[in-house]
Protein backbone atom coordinates (compact mmCIF):
# COMPACT_ATOMS: atom_id res chain seq x y z
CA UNK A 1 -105.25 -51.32 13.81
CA UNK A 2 -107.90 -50.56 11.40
CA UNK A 3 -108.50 -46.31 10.06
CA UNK A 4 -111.01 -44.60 11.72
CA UNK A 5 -113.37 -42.78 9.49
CA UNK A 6 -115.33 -39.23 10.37
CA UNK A 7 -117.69 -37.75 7.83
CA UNK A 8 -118.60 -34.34 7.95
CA UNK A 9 -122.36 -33.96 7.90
CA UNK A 10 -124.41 -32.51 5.26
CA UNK A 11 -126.45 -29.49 5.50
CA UNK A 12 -129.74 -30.72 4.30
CA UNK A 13 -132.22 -28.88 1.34
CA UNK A 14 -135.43 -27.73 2.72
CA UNK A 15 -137.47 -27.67 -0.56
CA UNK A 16 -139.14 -31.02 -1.86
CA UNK A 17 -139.55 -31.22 -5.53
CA UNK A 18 -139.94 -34.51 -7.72
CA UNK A 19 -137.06 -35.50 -10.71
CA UNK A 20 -138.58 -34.09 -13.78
CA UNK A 21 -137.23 -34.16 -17.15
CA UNK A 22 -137.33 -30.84 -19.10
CA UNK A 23 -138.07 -30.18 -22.64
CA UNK A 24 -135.50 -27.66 -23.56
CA UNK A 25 -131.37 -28.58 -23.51
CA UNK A 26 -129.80 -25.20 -23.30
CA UNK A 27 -126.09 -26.48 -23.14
CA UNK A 28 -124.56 -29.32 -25.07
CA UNK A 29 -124.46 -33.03 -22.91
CA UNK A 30 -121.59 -34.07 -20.92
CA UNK A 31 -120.34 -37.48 -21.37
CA UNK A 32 -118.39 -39.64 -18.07
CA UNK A 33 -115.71 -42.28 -18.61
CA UNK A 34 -118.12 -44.75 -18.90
CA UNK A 35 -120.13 -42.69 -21.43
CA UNK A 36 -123.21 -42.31 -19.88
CA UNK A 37 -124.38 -39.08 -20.39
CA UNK A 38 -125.32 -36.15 -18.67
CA UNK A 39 -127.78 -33.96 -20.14
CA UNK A 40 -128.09 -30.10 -18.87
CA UNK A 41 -124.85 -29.44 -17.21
CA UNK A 42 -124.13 -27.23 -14.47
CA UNK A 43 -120.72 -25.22 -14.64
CA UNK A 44 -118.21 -27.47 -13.34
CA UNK A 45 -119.54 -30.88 -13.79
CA UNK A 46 -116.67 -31.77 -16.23
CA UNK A 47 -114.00 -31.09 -13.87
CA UNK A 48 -116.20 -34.13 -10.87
CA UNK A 49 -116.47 -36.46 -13.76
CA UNK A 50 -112.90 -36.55 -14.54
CA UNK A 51 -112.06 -36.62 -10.85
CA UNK A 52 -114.39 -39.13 -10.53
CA UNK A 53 -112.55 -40.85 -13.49
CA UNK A 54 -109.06 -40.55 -11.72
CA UNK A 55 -109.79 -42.33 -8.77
CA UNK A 56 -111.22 -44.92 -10.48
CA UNK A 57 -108.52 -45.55 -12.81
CA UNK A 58 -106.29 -46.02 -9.34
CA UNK A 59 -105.29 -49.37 -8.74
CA UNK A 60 -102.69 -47.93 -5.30
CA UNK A 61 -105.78 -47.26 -3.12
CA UNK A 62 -105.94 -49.36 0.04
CA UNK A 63 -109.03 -51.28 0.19
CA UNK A 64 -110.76 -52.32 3.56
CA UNK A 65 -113.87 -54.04 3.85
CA UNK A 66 -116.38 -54.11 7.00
CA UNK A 67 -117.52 -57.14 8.47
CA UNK A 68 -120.75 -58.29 6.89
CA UNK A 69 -124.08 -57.39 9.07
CA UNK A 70 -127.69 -58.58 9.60
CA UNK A 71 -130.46 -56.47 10.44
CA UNK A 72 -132.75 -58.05 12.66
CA UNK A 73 -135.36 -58.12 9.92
CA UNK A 74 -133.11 -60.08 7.86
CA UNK A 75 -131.42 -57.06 5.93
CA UNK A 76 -127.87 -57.62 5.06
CA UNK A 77 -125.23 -54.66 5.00
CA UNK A 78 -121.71 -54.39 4.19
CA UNK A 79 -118.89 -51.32 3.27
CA UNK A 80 -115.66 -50.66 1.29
CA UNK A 81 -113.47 -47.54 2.21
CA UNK A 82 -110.60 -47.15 0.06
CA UNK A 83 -107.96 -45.07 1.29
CA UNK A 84 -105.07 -43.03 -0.56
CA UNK A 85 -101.54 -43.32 0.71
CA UNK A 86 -101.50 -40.47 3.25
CA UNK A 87 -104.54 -42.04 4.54
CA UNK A 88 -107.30 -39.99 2.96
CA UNK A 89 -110.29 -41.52 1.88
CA UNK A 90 -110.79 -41.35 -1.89
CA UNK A 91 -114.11 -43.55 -2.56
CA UNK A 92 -116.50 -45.57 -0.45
CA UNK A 93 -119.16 -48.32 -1.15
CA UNK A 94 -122.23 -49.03 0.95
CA UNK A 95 -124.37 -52.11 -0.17
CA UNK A 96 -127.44 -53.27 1.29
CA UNK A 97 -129.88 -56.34 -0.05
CA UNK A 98 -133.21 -56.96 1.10
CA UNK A 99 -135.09 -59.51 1.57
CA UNK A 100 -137.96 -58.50 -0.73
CA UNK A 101 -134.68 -58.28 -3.21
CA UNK A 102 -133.75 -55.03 -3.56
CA UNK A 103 -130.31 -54.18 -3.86
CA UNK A 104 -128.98 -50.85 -2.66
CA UNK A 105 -125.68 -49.67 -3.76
CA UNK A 106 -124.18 -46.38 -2.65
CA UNK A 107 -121.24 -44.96 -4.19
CA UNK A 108 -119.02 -42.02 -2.20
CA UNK A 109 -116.21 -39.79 -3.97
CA UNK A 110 -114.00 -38.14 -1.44
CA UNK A 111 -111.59 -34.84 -2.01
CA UNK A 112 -109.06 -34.48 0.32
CA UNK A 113 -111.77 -36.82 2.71
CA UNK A 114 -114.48 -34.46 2.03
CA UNK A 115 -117.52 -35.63 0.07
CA UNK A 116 -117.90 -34.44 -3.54
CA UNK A 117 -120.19 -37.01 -4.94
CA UNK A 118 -122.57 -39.84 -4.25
CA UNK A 119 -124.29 -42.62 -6.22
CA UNK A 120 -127.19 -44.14 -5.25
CA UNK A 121 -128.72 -46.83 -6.94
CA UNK A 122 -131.82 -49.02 -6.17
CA UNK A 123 -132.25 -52.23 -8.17
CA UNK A 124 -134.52 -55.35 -8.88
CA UNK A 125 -135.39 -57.52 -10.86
CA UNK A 126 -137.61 -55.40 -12.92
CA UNK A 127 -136.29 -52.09 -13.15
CA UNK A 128 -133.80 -49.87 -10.77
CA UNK A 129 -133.10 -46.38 -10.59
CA UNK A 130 -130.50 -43.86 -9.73
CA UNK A 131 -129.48 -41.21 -8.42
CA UNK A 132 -125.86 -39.21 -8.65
CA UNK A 133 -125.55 -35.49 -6.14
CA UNK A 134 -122.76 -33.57 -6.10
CA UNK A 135 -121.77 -31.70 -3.33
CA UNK A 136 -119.46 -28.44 -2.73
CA UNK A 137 -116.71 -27.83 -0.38
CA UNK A 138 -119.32 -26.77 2.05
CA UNK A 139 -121.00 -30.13 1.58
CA UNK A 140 -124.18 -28.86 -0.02
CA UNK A 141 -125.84 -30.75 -2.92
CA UNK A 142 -125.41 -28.04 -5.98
CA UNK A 143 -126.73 -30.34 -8.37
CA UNK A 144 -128.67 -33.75 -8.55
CA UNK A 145 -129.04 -35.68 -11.72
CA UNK A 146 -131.67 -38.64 -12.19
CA UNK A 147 -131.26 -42.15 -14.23
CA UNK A 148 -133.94 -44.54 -14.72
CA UNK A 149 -133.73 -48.25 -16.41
CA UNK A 150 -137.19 -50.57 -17.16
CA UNK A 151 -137.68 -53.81 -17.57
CA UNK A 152 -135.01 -54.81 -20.21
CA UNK A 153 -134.04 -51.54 -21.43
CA UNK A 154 -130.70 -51.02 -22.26
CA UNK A 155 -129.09 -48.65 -19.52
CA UNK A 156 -126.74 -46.49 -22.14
CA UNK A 157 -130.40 -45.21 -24.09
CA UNK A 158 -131.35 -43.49 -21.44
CA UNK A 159 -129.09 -40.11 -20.05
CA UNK A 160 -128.59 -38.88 -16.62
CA UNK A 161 -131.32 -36.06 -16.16
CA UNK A 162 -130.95 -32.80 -13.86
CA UNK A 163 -133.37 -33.11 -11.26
CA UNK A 164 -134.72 -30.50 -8.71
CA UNK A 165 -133.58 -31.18 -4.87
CA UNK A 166 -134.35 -34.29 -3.53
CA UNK A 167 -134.51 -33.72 0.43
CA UNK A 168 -135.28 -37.28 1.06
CA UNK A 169 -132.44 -38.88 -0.62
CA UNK A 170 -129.78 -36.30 1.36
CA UNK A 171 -131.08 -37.36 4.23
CA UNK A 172 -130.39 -41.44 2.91
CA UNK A 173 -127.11 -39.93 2.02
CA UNK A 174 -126.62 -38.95 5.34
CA UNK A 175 -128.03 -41.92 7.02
CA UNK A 176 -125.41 -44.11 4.82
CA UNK A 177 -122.48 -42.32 5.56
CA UNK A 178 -123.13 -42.44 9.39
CA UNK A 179 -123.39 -46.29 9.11
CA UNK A 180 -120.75 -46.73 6.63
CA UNK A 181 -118.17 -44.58 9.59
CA UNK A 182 -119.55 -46.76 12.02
CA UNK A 183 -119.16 -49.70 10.21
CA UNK A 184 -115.81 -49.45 9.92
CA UNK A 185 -114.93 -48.31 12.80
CA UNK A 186 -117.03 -50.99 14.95
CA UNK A 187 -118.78 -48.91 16.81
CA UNK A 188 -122.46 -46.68 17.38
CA UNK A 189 -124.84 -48.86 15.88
CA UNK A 190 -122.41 -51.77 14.52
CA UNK A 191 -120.63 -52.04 18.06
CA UNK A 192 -119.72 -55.63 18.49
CA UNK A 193 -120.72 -57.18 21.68
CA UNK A 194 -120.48 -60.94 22.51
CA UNK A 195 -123.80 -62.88 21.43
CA UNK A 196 -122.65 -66.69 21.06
CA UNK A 197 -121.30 -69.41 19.34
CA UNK A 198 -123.15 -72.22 16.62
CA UNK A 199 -122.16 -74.29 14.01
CA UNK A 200 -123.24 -74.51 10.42
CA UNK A 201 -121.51 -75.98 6.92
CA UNK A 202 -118.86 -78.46 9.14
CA UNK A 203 -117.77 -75.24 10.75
CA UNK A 204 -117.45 -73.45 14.42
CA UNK A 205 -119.28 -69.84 14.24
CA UNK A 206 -118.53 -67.06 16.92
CA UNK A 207 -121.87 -64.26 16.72
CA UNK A 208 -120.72 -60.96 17.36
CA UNK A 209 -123.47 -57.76 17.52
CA UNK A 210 -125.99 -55.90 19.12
CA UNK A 211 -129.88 -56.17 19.13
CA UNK A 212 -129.83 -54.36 15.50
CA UNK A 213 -127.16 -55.99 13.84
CA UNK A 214 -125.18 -59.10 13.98
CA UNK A 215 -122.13 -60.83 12.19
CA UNK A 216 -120.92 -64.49 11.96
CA UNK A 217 -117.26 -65.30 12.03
CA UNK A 218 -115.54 -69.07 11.61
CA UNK A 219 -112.60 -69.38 14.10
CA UNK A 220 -110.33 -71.23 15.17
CA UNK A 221 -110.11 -73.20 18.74
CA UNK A 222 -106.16 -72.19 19.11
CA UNK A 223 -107.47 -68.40 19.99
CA UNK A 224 -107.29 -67.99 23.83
CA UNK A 225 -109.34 -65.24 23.81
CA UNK A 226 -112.14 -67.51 22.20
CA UNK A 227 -111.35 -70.11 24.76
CA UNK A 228 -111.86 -68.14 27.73
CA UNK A 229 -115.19 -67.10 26.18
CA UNK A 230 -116.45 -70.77 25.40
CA UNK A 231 -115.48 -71.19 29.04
CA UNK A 232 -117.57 -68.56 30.58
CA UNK A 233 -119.61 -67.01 27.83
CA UNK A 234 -122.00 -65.16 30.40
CA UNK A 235 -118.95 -63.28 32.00
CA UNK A 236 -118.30 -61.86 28.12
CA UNK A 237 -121.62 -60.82 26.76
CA UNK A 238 -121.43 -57.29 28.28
CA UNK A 239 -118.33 -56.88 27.00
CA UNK A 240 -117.36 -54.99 23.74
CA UNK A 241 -114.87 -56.19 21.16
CA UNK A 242 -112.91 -54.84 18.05
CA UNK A 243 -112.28 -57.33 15.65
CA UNK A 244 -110.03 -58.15 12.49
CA UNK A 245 -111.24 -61.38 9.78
CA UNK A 246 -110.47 -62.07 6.49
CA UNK A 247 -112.92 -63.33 4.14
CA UNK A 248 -112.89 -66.44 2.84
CA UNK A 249 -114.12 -68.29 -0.38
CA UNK A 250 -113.69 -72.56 -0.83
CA UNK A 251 -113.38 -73.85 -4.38
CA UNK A 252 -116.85 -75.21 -3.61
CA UNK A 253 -117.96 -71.31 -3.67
CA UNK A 254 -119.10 -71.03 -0.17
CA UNK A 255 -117.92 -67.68 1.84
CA UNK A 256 -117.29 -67.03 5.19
CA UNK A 257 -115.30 -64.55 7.78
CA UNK A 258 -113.01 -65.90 9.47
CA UNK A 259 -111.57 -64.58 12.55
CA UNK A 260 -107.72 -63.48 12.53
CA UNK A 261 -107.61 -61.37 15.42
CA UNK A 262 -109.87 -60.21 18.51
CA UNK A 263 -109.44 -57.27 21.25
CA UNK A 264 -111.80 -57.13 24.40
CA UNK A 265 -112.18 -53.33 24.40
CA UNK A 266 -113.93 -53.00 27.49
């Protein structure tokens, strides 16, 4: 039975301003564990980063991985949740690619499963950008910090600059962390429903989604479940499913899900 995730909502800025550099440093840069560096600090950044740096020096977090999804405009989407060992969430992962190229790669921090800091970064072939928030217990942005790469720049020349609120990107924030709950829980807009079955690369597919998303999973003609629905598929399509899958990679390179386990819901 896989975790199921609730993230508390964010309570949003109301002021739009644009990321701006400015021309005087009153306080000495902060540096993370990665040394990229942070230039106008607000009180308290320190003590994130090196929370930040705990988690990911971790290596007893659970991982668990959503199915990977489809838009119907040929957007792909996939999370990560990584739990602690009382079950907490400590960090999160939300990537999307699009099919102009653009890679989107959000990055949640969790405190005792409450949001202290997100990563955002957009990225092409030309240049990508990011962003880093951090939030307070209250889940309010208190500070937002701006990072910017061109062309082949090198990433470390350029430091992470305090920026003025950014309404939009909360908002993206809290977009991503509704779909990264649903996600993983299978439900809202990633609620699998029955859609069909095809065949690609020598192998049986079973389609699982909605009219948003969908998902393709390789299986295995021993599953009952499966037979039943090859049998009737029309009597299934209404129905709603929970599924489990591993992913697979050949020696060849090629990656697929493949279906371990599936529940008919309702």
């Amino acid at each position: 039975m896989r975790k199921r995730f609730f993230f508390t909502g964010l309570f949003m800025m109301v002021l739009l301003f644009a990321c701006q550099e400015n021309d005087k440093q009153t306080t000495a840069p902060i540096f993370d564990h990665h040394g990229n560096q942070f230039t106008q600090p607000f009180d308290g950044l320190e003590a994130f980063l090196n929370y930040q740096e705990k988690i990911e020096n971790k290596n007893d977090l659970q991982k668990l991985k959503s199915l990977l999804f489809t838009e119907r405009n040929g957007n792909t989407i996939q999370s990560e949740a990584f739990l602690e060992k009382n079950g907490d969430i400590a960090k999160a992962l939300l990537h999307q690619t699009t099919t102009n190229g653009q890679q989107i790669q959000y990055t949640f921090y969790f405190l005792k499963g409450v949001l202290s800091m997100a990563e955002v970064n957009f990225s092409q072939v030309s240049k990508n950008f990011s962003y880093h928030v951090f939030f307070n217990a209250a889940q309010s942005p208190i500070a937002t910090y701006m990072h910017r790469v061109v062309d082949a720049e090198v990433e470390d020349t350029h430091p992470w600059t305090l920026c003025k609120p950014q309404p939009w990107l909360n908002k993206v924030i809290e977009k991503s962390l509704r779909q990264l709950s649903e996600m993983q829980n299978q439900e809202g807009a990633f609620e699998l429903h029955f859609l069909g079955f095809n065949e690609a690369f020598n192998k049986k597919f079973i389609e699982f989604g909605n009219t948003n998303y969908s998902t393709n999973l390789a299986y295995i003609d021993q599953e009952t479940l499966v037979q039943q629905m090859k049998k009737s598929p029309q009597t299934y399509q209404s129905k709603i499913f929970q599924i489990q899958f591993e992913e697979i990679t050949e020696a060849s390179g090629f990656s697929y899900q493949l279906l371990t386990e599936i529940l008919l819901k309702h």
